[in-house]
Structure formats: C-alpha cells, structure tokens
Protein backbone atom coordinates (compact mmCIF):
# COMPACT_ATOMS: atom_id res chain seq x y z
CA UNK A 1 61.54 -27.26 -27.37
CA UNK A 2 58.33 -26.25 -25.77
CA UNK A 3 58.07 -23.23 -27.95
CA UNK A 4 58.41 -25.39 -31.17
CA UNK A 5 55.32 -27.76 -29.71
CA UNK A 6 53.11 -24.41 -28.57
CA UNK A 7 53.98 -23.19 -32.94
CA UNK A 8 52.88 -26.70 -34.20
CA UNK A 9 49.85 -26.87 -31.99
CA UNK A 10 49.38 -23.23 -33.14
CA UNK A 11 49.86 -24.07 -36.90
CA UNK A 12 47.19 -26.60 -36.79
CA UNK A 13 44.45 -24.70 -34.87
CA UNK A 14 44.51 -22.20 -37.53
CA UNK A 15 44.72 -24.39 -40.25
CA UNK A 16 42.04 -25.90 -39.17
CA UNK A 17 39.70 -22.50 -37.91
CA UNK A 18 40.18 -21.83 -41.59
CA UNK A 19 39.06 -24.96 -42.69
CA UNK A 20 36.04 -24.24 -40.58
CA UNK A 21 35.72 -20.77 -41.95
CA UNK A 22 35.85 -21.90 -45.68
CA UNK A 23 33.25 -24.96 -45.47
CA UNK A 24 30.82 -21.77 -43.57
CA UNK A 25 31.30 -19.87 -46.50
CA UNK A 26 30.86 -22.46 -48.88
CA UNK A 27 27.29 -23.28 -47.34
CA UNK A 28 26.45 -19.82 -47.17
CA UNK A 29 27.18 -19.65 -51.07
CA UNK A 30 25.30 -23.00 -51.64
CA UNK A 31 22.03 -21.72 -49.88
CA UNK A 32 22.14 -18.62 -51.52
CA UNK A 33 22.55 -20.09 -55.38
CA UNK A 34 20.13 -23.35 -54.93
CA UNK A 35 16.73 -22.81 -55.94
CA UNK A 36 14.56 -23.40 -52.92
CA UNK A 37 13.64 -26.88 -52.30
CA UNK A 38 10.14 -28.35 -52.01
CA UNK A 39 8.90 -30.00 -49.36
CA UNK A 40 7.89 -33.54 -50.30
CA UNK A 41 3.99 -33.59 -49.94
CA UNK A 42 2.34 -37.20 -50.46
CA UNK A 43 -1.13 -37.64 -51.00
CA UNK A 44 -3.37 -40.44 -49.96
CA UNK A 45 -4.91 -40.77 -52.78
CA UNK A 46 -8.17 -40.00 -52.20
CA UNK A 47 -9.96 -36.87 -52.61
CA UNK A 48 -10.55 -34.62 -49.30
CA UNK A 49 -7.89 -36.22 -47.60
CA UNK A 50 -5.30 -34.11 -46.75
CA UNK A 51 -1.51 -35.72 -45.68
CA UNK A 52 0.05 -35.73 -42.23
CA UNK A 53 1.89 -32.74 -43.18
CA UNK A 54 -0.70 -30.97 -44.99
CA UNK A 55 -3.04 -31.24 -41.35
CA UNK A 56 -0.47 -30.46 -39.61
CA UNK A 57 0.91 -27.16 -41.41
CA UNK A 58 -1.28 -26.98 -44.56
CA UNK A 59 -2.38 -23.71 -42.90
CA UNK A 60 0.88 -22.22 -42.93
CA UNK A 61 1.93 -23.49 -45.96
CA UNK A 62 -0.54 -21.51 -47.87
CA UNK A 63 -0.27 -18.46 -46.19
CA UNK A 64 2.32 -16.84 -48.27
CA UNK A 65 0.59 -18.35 -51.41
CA UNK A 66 -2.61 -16.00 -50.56
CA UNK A 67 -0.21 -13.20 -49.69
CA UNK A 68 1.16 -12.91 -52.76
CA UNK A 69 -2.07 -13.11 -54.79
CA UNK A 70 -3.57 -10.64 -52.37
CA UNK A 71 -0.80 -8.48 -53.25
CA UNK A 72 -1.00 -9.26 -57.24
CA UNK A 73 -4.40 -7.74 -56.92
CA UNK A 74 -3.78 -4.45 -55.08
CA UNK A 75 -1.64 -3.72 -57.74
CA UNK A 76 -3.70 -4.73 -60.59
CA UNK A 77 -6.23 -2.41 -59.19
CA UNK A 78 -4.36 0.75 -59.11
CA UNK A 79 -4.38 2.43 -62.11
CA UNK A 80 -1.48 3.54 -63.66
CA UNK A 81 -0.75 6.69 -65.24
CA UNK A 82 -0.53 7.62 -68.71
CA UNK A 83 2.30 6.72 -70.37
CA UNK A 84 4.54 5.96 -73.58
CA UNK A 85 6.82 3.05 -74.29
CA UNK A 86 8.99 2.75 -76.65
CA UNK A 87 8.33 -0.60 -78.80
CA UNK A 88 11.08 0.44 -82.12
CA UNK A 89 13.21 3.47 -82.68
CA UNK A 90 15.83 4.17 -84.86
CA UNK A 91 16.53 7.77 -83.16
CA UNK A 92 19.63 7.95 -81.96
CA UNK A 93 18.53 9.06 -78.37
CA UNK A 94 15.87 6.34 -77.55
CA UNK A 95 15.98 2.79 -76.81
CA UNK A 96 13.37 0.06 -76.81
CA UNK A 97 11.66 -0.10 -73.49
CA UNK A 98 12.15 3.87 -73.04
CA UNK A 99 9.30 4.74 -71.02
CA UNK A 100 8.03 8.90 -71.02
CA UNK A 101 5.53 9.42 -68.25
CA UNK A 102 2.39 11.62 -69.74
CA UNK A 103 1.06 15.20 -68.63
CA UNK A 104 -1.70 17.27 -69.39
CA UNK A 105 -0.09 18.00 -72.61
CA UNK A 106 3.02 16.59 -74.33
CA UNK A 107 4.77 18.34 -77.64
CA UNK A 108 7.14 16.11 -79.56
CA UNK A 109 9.21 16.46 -82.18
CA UNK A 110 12.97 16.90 -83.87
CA UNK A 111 13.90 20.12 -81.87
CA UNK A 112 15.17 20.88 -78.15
CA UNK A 113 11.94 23.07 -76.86
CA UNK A 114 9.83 19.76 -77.47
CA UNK A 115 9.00 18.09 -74.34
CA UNK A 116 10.19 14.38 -76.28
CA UNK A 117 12.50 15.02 -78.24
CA UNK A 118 13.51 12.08 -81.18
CA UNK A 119 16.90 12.67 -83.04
CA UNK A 120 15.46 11.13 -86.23
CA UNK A 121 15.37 13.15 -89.91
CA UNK A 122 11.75 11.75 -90.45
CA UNK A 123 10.18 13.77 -87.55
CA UNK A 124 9.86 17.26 -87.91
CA UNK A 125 10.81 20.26 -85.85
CA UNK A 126 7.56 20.36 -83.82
CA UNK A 127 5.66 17.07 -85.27
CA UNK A 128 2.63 16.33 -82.99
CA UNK A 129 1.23 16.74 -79.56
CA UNK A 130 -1.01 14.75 -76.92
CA UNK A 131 -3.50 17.30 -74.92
CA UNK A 132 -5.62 16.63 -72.78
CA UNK A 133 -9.25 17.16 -73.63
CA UNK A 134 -12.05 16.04 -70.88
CA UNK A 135 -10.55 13.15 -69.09
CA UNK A 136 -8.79 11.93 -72.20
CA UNK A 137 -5.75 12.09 -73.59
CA UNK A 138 -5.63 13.44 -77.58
CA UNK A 139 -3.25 12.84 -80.21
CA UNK A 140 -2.89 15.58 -83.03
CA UNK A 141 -0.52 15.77 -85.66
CA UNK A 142 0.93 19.25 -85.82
CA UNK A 143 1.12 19.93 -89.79
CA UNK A 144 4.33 17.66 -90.00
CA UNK A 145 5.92 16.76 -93.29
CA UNK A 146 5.73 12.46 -93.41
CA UNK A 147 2.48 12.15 -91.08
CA UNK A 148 1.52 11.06 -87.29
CA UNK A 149 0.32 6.99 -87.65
CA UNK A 150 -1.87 6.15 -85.11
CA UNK A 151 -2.39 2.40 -85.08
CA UNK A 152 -0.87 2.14 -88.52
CA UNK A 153 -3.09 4.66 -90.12
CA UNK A 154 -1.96 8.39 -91.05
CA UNK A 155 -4.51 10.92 -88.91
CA UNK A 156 -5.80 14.19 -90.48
CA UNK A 157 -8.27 14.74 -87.47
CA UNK A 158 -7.37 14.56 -83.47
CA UNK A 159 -7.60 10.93 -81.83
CA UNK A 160 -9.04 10.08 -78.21
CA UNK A 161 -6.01 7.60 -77.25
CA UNK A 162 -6.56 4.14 -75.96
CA UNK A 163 -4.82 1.51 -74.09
CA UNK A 164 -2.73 -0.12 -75.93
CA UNK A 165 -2.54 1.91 -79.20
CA UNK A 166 0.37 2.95 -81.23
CA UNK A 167 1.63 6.04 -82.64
CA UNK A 168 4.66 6.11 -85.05
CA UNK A 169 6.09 9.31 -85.42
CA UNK A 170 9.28 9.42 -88.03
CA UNK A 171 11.14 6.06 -87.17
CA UNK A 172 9.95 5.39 -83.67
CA UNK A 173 6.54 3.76 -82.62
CA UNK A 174 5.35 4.03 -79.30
CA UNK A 175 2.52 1.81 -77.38
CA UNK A 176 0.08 4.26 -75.37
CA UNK A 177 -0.44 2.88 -72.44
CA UNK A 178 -2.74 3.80 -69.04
C-alpha cells in the first residue's frame, strides 16, 4: 500500500511540474508577441514641469531615443555606392527590388559575356554600358536596335548619371542610385 501512496504523490508532482512548465512557456510566448508597453507618463499640466517619473528617470528614458537618432545619422552620412535597382522587369531572370552593385564599368545586355545580363527579346546582344569617366558614372547606348531611355527619353549622346534617374533598357527600368 505504501508504494501505491509514493505513485499517487508521484503522479501529482509531475502533473503539476508540468503545469508549472507550461504557464513558463506560455509567458515566455506572451512577452515575446506583445508589443512593448508604455510606461504611463502624466503631465502636470504646465509647461517646464516635468512628472515624478520624468525627474526621476527622464534621463534614462531618453537615452536610447538619442541613440538611435545618433545612429540614423552615421548612416545617413556614409555614402553609398553606386548602384542599380530594379523598379519593373519583364525579363525572365530579374525581379523587382534586384539590386546590381556598380564598378568602374558595367556592359549589359541579352548575351552571357555581359556583366548584367536581361533575358528579354527587346534588349540586344550587347545593348549599353555605364563607364566611368572622371568621378562619374556614364551611361552610353551601344548601337542597340529599340534604344537606351534614360529618364524616359531615348539618348543618342553619353549621360553623366544622377541619383535617382532611370534607365529602361528593353522591358526592364532601373533607378540609378548612389
């Protein structure tokens, strides 16, 4: 008969360790899926007064506030390098928000030995190229049969690129971007 009592007592510490272990987890999940709560900061009313809490810790409570902008800024102020992203495309190898990091010079067109290469019938085998010419980056249209657009005009002549302009070659338009 004592072994019976020892199982029973048994039976119930487990049951409830894991009703212990599920309510942990449960919290654990809660804290991690709730958006962060805000502390409750009253105002007196008047301007220049701070609250009781806002003496107290307003200090601290800002901190991370000016961290993050701080941050924000250092990378606002490094400049990025030259780049193309992909805004449309109907090429079978590109998707919107395709992103091709520039070099000194770039060739693109229809065939392999391009260094971008668009699967589209509009863009011919070799169709234009981006050099780089002083300390800018040049977009020339390399004889191609339907035209390099640059901003939504066909170019004859070579183009000094500038944030935020577009180039459509065949189906696909790209944003510049530096």
């Amino acid at each position: 008969m004592e072994l019976s009592l020892i199982l029973t007592i048994g039976k119930y510490l487990f049951v409830a360790l894991l009703y212990l272990f599920i309510v942990a987890a449960f919290r654990i999940l809660i804290v991690h899926i709730a958006p962060p709560r805000r502390l409750g900061v009253r105002h007196s009313g008047q301007p220049g007064q701070r609250s009781a809490l806002e003496r107290g810790f307003g200090q601290s409570l800002q901190e991370p506030i000016q961290l993050k902008r701080k941050a924000q800024e250092v990378v606002a102020e490094q400049p990025r390098p030259p780049r193309l992203l992909v805004i449309e495309t109907s090429a079978t190898n590109l998707s919107v928000g395709t992103i091709f990091p520039l070099s000194k010079s770039i060739s693109i067109g229809r065939k392999s030995h391009n260094d971008l290469c668009l699967q589209d019938r509009y863009v011919s085998a070799t169709h234009a190229l981006i050099v780089q010419q002083d300390n800018s980056l040049v977009l020339r249209d390399y004889h191609s049969t339907n035209g390099t657009l640059h901003n939504g005009r066909r170019i004859q002549d070579d183009v000094v690129l500038s944030n935020g302009d577009e180039i459509t070659i065949g189906t696909t338009t790209f944003r510049y971007q530096h």
